[in-house]
C-alpha atoms as a PDB file:
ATOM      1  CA  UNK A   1      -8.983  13.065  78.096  1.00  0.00           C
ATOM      2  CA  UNK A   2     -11.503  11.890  74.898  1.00  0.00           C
ATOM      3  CA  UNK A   3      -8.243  11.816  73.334  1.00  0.00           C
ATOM      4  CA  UNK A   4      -6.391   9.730  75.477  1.00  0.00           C
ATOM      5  CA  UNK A   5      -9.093   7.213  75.970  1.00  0.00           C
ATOM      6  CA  UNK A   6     -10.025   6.906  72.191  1.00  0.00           C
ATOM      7  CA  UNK A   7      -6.048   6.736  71.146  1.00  0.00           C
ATOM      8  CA  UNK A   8      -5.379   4.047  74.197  1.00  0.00           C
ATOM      9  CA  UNK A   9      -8.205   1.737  74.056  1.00  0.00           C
ATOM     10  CA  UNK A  10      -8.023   1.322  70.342  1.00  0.00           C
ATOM     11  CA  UNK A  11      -4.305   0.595  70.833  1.00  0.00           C
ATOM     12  CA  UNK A  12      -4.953  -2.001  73.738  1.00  0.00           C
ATOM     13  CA  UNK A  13      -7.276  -3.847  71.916  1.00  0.00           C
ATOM     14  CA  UNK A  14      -5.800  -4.002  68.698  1.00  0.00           C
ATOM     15  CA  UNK A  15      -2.596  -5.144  69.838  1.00  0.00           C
ATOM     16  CA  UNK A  16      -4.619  -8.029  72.887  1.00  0.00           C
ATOM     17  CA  UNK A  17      -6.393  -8.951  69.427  1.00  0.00           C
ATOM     18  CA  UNK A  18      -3.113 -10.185  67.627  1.00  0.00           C
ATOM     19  CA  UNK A  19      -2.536 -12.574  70.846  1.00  0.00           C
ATOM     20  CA  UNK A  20       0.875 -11.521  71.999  1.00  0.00           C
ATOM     21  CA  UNK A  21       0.378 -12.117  75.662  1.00  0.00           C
ATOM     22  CA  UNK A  22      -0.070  -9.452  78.257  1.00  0.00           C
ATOM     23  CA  UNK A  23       3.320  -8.162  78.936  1.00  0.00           C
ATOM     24  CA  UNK A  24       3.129  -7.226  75.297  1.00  0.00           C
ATOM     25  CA  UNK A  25      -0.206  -5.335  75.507  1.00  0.00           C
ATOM     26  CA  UNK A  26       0.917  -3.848  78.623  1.00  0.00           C
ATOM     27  CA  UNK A  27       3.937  -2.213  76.853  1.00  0.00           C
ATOM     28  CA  UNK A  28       1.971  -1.072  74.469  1.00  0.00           C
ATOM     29  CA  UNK A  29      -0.165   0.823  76.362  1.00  0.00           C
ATOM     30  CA  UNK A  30       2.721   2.171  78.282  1.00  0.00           C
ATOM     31  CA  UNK A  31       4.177   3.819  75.431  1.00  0.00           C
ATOM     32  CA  UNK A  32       0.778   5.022  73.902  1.00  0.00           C
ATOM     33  CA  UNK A  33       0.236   6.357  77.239  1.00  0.00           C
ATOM     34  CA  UNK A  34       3.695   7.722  77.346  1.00  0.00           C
ATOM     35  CA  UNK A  35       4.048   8.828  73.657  1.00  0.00           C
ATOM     36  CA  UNK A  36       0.882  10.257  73.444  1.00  0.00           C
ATOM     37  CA  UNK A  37       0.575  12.478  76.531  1.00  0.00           C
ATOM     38  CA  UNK A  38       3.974  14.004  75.273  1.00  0.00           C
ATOM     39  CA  UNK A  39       3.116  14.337  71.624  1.00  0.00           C
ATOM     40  CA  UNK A  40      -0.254  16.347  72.711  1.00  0.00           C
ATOM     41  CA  UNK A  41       1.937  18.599  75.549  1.00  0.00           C
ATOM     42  CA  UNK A  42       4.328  19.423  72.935  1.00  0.00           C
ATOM     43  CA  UNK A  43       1.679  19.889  70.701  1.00  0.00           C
ATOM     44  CA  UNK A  44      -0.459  22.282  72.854  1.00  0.00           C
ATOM     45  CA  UNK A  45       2.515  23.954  73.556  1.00  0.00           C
ATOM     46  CA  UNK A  46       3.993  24.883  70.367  1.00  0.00           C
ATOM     47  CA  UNK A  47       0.507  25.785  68.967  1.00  0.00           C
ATOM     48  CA  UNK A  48      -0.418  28.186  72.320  1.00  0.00           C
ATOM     49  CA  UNK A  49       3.642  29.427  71.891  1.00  0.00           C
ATOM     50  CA  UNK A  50       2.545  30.715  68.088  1.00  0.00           C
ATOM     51  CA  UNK A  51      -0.751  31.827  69.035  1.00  0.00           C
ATOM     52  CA  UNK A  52       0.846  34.106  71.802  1.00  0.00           C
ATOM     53  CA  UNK A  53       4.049  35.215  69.682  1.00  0.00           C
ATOM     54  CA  UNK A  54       1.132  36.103  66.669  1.00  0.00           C
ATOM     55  CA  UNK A  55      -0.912  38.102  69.367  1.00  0.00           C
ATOM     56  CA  UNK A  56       1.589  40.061  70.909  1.00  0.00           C
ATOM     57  CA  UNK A  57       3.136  41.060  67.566  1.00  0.00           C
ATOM     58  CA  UNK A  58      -0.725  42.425  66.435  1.00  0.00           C
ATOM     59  CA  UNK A  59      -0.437  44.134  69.615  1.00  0.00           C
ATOM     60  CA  UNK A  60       3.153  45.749  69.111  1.00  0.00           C
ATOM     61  CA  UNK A  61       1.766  47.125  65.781  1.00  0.00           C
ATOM     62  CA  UNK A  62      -0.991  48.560  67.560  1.00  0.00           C
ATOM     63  CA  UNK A  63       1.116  50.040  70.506  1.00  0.00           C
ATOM     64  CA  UNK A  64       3.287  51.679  67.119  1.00  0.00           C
ATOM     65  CA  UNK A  65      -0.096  52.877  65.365  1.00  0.00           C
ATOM     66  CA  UNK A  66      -1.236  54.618  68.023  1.00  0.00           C
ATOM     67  CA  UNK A  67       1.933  56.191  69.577  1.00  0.00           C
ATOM     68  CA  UNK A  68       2.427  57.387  65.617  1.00  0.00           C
ATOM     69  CA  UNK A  69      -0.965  57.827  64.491  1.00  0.00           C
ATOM     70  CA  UNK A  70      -3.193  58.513  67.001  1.00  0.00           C
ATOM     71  CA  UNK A  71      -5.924  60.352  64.582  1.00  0.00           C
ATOM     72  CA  UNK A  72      -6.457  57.809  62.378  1.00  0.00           C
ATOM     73  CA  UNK A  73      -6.945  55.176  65.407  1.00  0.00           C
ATOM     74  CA  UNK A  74      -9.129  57.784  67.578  1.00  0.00           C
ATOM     75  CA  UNK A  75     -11.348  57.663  64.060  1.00  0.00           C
ATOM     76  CA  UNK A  76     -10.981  53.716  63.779  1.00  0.00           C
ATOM     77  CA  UNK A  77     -12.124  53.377  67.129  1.00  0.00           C
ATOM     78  CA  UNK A  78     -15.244  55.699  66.697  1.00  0.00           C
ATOM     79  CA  UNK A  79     -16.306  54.025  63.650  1.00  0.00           C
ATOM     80  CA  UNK A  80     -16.091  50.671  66.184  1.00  0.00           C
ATOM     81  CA  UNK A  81     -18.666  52.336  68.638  1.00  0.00           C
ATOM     82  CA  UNK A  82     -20.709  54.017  65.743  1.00  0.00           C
ATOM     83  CA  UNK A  83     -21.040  50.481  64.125  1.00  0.00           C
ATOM     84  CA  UNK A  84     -22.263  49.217  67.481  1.00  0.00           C
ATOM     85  CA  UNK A  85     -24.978  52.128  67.648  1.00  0.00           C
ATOM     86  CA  UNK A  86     -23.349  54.139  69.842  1.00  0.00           C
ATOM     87  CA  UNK A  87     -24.073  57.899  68.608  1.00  0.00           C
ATOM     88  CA  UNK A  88     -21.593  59.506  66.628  1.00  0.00           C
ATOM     89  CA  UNK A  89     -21.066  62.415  69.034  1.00  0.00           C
ATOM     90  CA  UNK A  90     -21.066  60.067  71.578  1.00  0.00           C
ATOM     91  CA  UNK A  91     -18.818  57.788  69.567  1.00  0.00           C
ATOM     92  CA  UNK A  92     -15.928  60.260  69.269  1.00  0.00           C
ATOM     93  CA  UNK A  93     -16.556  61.257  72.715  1.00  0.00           C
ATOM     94  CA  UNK A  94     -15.701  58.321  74.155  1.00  0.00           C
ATOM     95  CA  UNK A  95     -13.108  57.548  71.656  1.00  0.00           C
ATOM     96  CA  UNK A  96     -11.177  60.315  73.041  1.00  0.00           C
ATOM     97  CA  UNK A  97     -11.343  59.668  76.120  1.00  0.00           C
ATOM     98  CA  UNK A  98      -9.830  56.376  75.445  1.00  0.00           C
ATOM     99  CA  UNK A  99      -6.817  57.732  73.586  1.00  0.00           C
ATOM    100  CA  UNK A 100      -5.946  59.928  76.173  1.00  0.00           C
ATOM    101  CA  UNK A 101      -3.915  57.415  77.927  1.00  0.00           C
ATOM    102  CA  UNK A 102      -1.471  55.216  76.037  1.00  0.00           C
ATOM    103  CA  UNK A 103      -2.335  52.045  77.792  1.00  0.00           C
ATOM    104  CA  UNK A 104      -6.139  52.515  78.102  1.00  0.00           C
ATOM    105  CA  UNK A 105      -6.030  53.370  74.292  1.00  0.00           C
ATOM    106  CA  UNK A 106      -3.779  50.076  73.992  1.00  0.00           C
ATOM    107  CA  UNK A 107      -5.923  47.870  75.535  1.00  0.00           C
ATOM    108  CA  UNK A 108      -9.566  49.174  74.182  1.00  0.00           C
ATOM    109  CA  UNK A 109      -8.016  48.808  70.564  1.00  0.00           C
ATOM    110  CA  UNK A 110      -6.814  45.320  71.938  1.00  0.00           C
ATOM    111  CA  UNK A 111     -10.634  44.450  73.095  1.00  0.00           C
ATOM    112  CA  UNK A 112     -13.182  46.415  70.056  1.00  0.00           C
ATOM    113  CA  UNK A 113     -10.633  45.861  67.466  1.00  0.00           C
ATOM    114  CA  UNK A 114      -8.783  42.887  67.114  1.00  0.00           C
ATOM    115  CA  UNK A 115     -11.059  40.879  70.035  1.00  0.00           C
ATOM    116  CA  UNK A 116      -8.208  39.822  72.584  1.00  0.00           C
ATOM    117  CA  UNK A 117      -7.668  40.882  76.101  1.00  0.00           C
ATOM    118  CA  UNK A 118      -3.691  41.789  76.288  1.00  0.00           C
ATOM    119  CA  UNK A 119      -3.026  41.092  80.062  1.00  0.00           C
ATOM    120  CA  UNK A 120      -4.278  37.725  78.981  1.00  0.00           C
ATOM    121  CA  UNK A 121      -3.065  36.350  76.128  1.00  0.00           C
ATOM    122  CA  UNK A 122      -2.549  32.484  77.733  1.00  0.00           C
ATOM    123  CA  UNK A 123       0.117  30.192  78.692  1.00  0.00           C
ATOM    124  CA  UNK A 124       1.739  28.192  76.764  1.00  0.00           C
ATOM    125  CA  UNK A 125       3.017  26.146  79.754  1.00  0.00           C
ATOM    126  CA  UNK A 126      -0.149  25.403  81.698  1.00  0.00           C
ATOM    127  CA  UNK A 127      -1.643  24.451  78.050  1.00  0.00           C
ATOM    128  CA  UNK A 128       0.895  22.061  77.576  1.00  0.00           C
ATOM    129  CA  UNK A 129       0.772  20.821  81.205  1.00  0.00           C
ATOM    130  CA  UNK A 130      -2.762  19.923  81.349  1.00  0.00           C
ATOM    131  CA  UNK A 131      -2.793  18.243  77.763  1.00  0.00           C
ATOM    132  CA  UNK A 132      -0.646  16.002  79.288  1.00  0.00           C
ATOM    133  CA  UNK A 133      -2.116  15.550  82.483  1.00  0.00           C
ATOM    134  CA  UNK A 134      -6.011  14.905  80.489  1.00  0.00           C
ATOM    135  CA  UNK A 135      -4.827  12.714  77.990  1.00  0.00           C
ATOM    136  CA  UNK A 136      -2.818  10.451  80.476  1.00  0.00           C
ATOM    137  CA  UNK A 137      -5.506  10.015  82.839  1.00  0.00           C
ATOM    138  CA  UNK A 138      -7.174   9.156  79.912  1.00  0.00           C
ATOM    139  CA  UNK A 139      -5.087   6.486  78.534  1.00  0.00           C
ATOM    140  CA  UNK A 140      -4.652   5.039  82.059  1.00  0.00           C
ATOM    141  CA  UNK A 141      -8.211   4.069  82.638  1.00  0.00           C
ATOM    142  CA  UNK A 142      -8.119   1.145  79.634  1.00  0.00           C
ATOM    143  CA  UNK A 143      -4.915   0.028  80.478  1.00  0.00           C
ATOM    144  CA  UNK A 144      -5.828  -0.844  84.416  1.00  0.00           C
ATOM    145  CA  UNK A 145      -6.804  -3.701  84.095  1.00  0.00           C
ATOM    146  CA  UNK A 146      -3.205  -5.276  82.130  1.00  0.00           C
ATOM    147  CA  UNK A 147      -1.386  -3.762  85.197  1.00  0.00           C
ATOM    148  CA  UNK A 148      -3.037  -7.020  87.257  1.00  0.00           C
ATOM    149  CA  UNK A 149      -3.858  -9.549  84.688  1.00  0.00           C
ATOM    150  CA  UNK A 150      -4.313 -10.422  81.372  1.00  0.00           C
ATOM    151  CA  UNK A 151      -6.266 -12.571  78.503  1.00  0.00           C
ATOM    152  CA  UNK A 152      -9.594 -12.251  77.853  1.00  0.00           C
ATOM    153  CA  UNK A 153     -10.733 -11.190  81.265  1.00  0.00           C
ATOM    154  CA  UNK A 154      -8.388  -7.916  80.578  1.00  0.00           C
ATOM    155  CA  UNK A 155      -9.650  -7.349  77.293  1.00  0.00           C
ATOM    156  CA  UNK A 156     -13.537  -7.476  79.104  1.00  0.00           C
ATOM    157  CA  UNK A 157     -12.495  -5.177  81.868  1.00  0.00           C
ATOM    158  CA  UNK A 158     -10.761  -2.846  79.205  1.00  0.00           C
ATOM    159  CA  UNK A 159     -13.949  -2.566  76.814  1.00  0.00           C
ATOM    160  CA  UNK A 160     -16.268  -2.130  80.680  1.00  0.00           C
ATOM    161  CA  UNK A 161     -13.745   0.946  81.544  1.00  0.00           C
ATOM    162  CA  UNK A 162     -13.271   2.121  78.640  1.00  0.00           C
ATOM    163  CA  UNK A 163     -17.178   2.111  77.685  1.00  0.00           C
ATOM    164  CA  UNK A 164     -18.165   3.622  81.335  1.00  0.00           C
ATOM    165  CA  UNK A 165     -15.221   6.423  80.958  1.00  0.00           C
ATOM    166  CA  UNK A 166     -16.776   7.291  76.902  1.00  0.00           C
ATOM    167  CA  UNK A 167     -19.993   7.805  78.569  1.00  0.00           C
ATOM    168  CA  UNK A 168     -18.777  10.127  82.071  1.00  0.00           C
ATOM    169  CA  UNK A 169     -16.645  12.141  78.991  1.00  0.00           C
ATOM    170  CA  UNK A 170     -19.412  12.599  76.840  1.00  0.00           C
ATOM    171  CA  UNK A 171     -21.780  13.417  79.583  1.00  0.00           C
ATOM    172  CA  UNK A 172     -19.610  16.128  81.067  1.00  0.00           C
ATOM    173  CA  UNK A 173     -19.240  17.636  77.678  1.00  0.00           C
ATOM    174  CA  UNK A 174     -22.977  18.024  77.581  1.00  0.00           C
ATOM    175  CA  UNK A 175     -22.708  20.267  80.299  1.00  0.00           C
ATOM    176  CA  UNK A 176     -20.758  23.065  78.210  1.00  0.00           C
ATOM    177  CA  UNK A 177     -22.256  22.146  75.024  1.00  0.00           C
ATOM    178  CA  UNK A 178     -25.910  22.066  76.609  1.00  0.00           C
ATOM    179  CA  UNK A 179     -26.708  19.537  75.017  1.00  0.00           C
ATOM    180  CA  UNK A 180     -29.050  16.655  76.194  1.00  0.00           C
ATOM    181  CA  UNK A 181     -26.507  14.319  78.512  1.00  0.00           C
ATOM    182  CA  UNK A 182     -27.584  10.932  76.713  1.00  0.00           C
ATOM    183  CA  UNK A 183     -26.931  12.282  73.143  1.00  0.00           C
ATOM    184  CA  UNK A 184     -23.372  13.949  73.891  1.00  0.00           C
ATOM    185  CA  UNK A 185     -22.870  10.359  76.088  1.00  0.00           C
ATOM    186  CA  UNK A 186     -24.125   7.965  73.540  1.00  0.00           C
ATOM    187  CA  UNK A 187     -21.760  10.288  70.478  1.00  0.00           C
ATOM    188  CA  UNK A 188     -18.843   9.703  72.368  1.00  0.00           C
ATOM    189  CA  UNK A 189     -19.471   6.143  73.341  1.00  0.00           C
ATOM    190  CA  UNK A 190     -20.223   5.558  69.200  1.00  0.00           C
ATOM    191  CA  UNK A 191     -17.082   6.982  68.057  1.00  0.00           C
ATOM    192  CA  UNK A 192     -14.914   5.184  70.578  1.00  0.00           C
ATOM    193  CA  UNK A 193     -16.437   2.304  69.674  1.00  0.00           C
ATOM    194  CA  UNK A 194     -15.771   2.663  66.203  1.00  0.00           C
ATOM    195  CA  UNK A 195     -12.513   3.678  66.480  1.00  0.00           C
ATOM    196  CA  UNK A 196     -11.854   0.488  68.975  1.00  0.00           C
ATOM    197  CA  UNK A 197     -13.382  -2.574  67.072  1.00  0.00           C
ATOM    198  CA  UNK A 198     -11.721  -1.693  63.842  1.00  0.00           C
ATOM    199  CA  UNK A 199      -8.226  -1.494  65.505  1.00  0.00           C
ATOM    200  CA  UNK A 200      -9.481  -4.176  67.287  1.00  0.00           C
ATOM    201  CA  UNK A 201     -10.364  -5.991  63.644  1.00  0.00           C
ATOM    202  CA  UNK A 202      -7.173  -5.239  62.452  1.00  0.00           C
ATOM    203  CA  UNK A 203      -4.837  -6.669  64.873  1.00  0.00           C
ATOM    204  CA  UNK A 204      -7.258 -10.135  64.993  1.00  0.00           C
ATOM    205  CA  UNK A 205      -6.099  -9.505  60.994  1.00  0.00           C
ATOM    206  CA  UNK A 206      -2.827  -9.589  61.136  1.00  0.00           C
ATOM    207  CA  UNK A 207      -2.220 -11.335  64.651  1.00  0.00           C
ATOM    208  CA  UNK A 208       0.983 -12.241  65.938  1.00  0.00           C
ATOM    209  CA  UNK A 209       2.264 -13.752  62.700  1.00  0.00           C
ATOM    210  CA  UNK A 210       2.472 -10.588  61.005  1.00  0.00           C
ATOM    211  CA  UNK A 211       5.123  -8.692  63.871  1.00  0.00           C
ATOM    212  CA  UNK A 212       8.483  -9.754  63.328  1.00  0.00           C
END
């Protein structure tokens, strides 16, 4: 969602800046909107596609180790549990009764040793599907206002939304970061703000002379 606002409000008010009218900066953010929500999707998906085809080849190898060497990986495993001051009779103990099931041995070599849980390795769909979803609802709130008018009241209305929406995203970051609310608020207000007066400089740059 940080994503779509940042991308579309910088885009809306660099292109309003160049004074091409409103059906022009309304296009604009259409396509950003449009481009961008697919180019993240795709994104999210290819990246969580890899991620899963990586993991479930580590976990193949594993499934082969084990089936083919299962005293080496009952040792493995006990130096896992000795490391984590578990004692080493107890350590080899447990180990055991780990291996004794192919599965069980599977997935505690999944969890100690390589840190993944294999029934849940994530999807590469609902990744992709909610990238899209955030970063749209994100680019829609700046562009609201060019859906009903246009000119400098637009641009106004854009900077309002898209200054209120900076702050609600960086204050609901704060409450998985733990952060204090006003500092994650006022960081993500900054860097939108940033990010949207130098587009914003730019396209008063060029202006409309400079699209042909």
């Amino acid at each position: 969602m940080s994503d779509g606002l940042v991308t579309n409000i910088s885009l809306i008010l660099g292109v309003a800046a160049a004074s091409p009218g409103a059906g022009f900066v309304r296009l604009a953010g259409v396509a950003g909107l449009v481009a961008g929500a697919f180019s993240m999707a795709s994104g999210e998906y290819v990246s969580m596609r890899a991620q899963t085809e990586l993991l479930e080849r580590e976990l193949a190898a594993e499934r082969r180790e084990i089936s083919r060497h299962p005293g080496p990986e009952r040792r493995e495993l006990t130096k896992i549990y000795e490391d984590r001051g578990v004692a080493p009779h107890a350590a080899e103990q447990l180990a055991e009764e780990m291996m004794r099931t192919p599965e069980l041995a599977l997935e505690t070599h999944a969890r100690e040793e390589l840190g993944i849980n294999p029934y849940s390795l994530g999807s590469p769909i609902q990744a992709a599907i909610s990238s899209f979803v955030a970063f749209a609802i994100g680019a829609l709130l700046p562009l609201i206002p060019w859906l009903f008018t246009g000119g400098g009241h637009a641009v106004l209305a854009s900077i309002v939304i898209g200054a209120v929406s900076a702050l609600a995203v960086g204050a609901g970051l704060s409450v998985f970061t733990q952060r204090t609310w006003w500092w994650s608020a006022g960081r993500q207000l900054l860097l939108s703000g940033v990010a949207a007066g130098i587009t914003f400089s730019i396209g008063k740059a060029v202006g409309i002379s400079g699209i042909h």
